[in-house]
PDB file of N, CA and C in Angstrom:
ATOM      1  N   UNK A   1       0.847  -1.167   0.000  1.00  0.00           N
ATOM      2  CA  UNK A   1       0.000   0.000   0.000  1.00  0.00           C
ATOM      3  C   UNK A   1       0.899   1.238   0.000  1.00  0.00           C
ATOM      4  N   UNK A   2       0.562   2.082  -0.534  1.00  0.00           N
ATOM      5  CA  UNK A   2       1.516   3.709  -0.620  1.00  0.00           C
ATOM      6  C   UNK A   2       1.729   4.198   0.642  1.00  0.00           C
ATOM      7  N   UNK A   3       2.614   4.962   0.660  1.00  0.00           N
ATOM      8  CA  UNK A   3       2.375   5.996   1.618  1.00  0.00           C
ATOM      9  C   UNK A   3       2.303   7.710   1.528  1.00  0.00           C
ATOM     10  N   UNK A   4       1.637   8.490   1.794  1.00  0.00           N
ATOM     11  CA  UNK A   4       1.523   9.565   1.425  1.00  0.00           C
ATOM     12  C   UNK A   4       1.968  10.907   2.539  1.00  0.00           C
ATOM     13  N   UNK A   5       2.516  11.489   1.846  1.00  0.00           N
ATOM     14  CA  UNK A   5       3.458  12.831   2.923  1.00  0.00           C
ATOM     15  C   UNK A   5       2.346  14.076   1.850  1.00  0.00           C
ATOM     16  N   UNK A   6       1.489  14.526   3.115  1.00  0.00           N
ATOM     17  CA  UNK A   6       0.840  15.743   2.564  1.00  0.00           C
ATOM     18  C   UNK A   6       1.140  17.073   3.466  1.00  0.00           C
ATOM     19  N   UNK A   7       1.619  18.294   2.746  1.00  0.00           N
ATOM     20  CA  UNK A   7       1.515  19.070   3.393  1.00  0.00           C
ATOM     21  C   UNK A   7       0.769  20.425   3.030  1.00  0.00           C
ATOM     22  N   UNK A   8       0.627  21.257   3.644  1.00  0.00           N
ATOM     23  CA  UNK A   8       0.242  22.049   3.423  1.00  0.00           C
ATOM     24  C   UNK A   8       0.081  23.639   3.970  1.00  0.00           C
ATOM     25  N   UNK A   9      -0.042  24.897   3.172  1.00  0.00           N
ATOM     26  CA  UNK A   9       0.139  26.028   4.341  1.00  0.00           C
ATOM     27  C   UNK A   9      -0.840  26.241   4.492  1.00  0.00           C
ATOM     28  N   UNK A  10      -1.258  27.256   5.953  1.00  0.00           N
ATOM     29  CA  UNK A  10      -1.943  27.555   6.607  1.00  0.00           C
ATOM     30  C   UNK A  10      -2.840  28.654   6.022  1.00  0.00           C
ATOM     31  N   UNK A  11      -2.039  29.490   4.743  1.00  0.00           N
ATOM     32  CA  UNK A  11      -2.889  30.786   3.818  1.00  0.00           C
ATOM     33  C   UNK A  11      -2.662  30.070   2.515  1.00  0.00           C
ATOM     34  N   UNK A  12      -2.648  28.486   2.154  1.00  0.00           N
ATOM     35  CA  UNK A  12      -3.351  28.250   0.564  1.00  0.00           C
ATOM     36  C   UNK A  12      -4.627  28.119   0.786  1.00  0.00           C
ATOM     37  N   UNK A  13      -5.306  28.561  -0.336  1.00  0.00           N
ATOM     38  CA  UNK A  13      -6.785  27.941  -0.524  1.00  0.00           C
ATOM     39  C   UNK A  13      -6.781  26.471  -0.845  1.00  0.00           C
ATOM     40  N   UNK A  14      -5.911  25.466  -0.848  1.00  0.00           N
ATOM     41  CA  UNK A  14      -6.137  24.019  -0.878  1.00  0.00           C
ATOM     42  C   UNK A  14      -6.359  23.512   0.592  1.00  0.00           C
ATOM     43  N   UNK A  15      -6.701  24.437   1.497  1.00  0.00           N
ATOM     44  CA  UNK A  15      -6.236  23.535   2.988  1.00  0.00           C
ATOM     45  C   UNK A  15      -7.178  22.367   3.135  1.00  0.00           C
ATOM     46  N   UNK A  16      -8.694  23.129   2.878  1.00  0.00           N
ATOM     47  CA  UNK A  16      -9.579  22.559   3.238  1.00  0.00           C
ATOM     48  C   UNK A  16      -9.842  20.894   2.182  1.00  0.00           C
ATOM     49  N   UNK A  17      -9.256  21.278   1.024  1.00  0.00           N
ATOM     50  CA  UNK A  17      -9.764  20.033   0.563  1.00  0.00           C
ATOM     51  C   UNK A  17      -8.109  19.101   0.705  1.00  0.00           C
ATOM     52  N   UNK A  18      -6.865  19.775   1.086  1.00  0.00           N
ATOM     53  CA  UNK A  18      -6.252  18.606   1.574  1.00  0.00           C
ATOM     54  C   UNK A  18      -6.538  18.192   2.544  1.00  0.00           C
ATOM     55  N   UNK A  19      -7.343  18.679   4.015  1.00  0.00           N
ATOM     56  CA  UNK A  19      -7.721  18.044   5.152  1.00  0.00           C
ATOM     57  C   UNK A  19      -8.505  16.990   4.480  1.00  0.00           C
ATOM     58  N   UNK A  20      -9.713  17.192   3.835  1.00  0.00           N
ATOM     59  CA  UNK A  20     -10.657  16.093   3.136  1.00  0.00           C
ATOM     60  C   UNK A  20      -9.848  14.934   2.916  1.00  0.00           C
ATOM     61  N   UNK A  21      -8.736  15.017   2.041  1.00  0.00           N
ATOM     62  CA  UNK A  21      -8.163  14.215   1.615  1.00  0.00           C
ATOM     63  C   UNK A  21      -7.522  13.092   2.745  1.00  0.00           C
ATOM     64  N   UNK A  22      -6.898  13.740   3.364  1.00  0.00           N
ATOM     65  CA  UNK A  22      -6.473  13.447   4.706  1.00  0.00           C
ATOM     66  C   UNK A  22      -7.248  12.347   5.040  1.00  0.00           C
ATOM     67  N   UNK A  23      -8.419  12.673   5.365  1.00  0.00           N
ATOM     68  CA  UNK A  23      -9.650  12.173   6.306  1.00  0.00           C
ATOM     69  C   UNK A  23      -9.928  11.321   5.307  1.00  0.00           C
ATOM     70  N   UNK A  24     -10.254  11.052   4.176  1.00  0.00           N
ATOM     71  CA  UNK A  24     -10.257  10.703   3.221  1.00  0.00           C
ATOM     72  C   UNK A  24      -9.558   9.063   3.675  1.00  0.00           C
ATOM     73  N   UNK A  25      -8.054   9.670   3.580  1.00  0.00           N
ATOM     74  CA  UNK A  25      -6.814   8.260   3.751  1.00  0.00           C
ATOM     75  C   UNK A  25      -7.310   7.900   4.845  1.00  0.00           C
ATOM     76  N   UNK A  26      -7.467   8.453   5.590  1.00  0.00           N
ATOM     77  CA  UNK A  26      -7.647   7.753   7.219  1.00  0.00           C
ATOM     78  C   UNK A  26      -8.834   6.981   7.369  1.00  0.00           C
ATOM     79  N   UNK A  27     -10.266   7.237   6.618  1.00  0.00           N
ATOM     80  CA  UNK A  27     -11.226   6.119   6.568  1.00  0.00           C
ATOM     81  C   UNK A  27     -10.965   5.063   5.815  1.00  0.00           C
ATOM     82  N   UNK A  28     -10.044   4.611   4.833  1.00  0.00           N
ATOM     83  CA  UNK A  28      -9.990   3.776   3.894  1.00  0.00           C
ATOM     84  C   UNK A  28      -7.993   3.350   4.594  1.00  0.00           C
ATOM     85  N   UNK A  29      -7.888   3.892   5.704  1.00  0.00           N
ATOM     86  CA  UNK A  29      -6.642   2.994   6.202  1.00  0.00           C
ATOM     87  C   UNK A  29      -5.567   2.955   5.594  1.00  0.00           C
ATOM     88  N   UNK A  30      -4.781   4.048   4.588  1.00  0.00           N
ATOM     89  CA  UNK A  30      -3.778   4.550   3.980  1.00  0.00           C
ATOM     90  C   UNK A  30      -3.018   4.895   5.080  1.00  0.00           C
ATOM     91  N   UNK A  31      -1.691   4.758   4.819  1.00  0.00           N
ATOM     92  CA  UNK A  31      -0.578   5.206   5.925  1.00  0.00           C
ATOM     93  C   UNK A  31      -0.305   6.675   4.903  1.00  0.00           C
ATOM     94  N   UNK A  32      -0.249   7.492   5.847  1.00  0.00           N
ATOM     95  CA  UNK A  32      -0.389   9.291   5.718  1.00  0.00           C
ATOM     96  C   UNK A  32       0.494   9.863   6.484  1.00  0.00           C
ATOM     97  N   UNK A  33       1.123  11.158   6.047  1.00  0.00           N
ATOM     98  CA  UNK A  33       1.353  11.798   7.326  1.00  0.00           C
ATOM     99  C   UNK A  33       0.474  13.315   6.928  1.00  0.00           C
ATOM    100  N   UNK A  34       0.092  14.118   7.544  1.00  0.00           N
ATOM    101  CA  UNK A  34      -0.403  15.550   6.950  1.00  0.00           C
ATOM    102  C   UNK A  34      -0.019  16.688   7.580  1.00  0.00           C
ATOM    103  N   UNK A  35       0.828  17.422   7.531  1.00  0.00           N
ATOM    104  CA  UNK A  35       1.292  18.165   8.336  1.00  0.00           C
ATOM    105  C   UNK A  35       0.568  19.880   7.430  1.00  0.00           C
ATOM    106  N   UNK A  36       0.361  20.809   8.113  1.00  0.00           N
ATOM    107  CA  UNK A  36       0.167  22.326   7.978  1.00  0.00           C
ATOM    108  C   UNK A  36       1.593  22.696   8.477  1.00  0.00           C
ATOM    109  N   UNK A  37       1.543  23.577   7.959  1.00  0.00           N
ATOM    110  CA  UNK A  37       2.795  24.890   7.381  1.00  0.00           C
ATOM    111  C   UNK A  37       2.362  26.008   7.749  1.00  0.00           C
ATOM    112  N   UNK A  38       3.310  27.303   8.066  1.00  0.00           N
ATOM    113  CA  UNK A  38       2.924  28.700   7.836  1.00  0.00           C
ATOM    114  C   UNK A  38       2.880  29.049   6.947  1.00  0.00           C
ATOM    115  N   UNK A  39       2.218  29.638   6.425  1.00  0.00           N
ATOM    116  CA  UNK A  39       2.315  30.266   5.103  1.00  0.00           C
ATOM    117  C   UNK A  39       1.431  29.936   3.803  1.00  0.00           C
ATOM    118  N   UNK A  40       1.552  30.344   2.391  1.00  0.00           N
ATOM    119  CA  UNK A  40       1.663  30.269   1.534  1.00  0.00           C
ATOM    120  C   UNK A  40       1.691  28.859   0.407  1.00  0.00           C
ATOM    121  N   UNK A  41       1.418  29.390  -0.477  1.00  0.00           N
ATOM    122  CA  UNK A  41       1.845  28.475  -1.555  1.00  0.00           C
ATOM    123  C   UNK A  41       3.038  28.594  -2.214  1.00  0.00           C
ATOM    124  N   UNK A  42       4.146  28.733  -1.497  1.00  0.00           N
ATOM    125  CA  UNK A  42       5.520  29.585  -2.435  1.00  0.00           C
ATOM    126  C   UNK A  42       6.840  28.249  -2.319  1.00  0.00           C
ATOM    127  N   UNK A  43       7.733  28.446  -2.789  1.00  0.00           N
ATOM    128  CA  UNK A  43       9.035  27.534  -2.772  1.00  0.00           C
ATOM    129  C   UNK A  43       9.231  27.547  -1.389  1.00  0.00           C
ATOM    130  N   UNK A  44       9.413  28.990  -0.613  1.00  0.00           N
ATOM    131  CA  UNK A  44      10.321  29.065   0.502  1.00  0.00           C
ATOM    132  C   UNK A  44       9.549  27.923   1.310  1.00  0.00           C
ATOM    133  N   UNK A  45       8.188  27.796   1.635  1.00  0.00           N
ATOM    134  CA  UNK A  45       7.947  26.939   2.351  1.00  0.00           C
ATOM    135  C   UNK A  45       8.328  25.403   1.866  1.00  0.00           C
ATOM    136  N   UNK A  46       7.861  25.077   0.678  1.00  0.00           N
ATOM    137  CA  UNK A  46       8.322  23.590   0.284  1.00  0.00           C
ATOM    138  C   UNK A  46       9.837  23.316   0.642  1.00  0.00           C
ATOM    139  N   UNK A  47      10.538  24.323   0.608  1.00  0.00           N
ATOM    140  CA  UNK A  47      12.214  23.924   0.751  1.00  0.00           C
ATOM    141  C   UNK A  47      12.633  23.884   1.981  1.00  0.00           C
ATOM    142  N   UNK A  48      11.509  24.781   3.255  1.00  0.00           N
ATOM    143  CA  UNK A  48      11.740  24.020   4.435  1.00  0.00           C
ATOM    144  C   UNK A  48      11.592  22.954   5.211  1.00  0.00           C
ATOM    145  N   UNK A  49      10.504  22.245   4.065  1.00  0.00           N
ATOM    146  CA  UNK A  49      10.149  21.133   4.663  1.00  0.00           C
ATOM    147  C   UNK A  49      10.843  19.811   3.959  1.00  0.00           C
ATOM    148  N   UNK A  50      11.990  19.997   3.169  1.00  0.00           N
ATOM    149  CA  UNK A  50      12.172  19.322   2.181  1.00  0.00           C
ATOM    150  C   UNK A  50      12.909  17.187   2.953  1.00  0.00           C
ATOM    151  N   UNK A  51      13.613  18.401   4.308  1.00  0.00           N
ATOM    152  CA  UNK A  51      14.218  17.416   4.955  1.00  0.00           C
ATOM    153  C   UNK A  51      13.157  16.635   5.655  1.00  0.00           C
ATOM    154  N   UNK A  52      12.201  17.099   6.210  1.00  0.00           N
ATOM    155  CA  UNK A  52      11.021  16.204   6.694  1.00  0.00           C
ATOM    156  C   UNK A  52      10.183  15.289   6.123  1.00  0.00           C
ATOM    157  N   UNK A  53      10.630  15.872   4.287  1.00  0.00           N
ATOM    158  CA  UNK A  53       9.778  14.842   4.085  1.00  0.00           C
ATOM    159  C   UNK A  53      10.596  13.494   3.553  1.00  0.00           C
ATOM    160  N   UNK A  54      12.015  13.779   3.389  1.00  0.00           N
ATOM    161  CA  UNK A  54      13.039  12.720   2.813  1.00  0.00           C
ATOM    162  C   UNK A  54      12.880  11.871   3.771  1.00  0.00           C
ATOM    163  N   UNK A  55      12.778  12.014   5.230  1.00  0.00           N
ATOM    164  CA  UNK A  55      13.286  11.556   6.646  1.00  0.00           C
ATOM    165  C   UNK A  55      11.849  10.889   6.520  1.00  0.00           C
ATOM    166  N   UNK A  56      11.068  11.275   6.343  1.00  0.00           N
ATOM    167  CA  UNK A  56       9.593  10.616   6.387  1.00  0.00           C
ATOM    168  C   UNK A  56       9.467   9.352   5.678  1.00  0.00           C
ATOM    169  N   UNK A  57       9.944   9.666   4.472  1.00  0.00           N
ATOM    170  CA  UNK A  57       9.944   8.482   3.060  1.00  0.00           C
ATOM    171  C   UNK A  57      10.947   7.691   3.325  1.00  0.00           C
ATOM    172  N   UNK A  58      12.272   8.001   3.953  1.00  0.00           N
ATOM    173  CA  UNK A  58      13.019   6.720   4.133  1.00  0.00           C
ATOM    174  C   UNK A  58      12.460   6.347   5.308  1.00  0.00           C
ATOM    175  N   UNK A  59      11.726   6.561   6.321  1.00  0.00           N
ATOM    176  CA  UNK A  59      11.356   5.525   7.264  1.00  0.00           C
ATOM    177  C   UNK A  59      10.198   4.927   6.775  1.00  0.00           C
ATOM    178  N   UNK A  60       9.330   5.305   6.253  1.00  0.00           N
ATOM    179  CA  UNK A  60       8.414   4.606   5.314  1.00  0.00           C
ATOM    180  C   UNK A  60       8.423   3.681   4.799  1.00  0.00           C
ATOM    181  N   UNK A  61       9.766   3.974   3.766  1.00  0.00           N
ATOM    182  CA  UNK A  61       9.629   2.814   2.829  1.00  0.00           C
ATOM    183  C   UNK A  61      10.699   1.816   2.938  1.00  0.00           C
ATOM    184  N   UNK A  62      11.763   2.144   3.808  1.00  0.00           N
ATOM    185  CA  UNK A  62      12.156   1.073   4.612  1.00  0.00           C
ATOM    186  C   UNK A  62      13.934   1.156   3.875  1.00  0.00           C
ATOM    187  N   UNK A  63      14.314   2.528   3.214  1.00  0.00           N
ATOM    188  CA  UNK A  63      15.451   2.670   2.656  1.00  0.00           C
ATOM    189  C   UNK A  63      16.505   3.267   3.855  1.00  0.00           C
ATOM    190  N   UNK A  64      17.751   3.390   3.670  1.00  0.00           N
ATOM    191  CA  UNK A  64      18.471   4.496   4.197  1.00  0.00           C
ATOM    192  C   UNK A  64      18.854   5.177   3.555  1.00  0.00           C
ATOM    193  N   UNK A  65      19.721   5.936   4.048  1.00  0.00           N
ATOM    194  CA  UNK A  65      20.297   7.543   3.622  1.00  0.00           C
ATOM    195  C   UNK A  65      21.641   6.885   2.684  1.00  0.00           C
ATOM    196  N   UNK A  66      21.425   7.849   1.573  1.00  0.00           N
ATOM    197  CA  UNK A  66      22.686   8.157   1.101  1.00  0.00           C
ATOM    198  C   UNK A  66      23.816   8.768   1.144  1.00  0.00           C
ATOM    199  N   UNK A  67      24.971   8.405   2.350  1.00  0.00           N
ATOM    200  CA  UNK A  67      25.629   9.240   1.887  1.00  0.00           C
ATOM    201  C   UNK A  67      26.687   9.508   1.060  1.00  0.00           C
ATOM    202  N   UNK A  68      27.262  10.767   0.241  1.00  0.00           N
ATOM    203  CA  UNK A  68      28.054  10.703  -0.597  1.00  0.00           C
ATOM    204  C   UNK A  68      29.302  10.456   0.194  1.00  0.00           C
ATOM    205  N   UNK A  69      29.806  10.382  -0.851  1.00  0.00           N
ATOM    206  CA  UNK A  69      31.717  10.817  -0.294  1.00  0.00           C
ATOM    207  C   UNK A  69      32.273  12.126  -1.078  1.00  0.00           C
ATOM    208  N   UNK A  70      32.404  12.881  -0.616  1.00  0.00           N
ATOM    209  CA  UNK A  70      33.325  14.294  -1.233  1.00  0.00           C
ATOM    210  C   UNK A  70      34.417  13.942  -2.155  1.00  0.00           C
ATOM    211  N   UNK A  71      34.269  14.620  -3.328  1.00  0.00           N
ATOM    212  CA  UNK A  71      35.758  14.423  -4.186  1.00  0.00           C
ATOM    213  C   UNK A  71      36.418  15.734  -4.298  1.00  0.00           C
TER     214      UNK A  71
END
């Protein structure tokens, strides 16, 4: 079954129908996470959350971290 990382800010007009959605996964037993944001619909917010949601998806889906090696 998927797993889904939803987020969202607190001043888009999508809030209300990503909560739906939300509620949505949660009657039909989807593994979710849904978190609200300050703000906007803009980059700055997606790029703060960027690490929460990597950290989310590798515990999810059962990967680890990559790390590089510097050249």
């Amino acid at each position: 079954m998927p797993f889904f990382f939803l987020t969202c800010g607190d001043m888009e007009g999508l809030l209300v129908t990503n909560r739906n959605f939300a509620r949505l996964l949660e009657q039909r037993h989807f593994s979710y996470e849904f978190h609200v944001a300050q703000g906007g619909h803009y980059w700055g917010q997606w790029n703060a959350g960027l690490d929460a949601v990597f950290d989310s998806l590798r515990e999810h889906l059962g990967t680890q971290k990559v790390v590089r090696n510097p050249r």
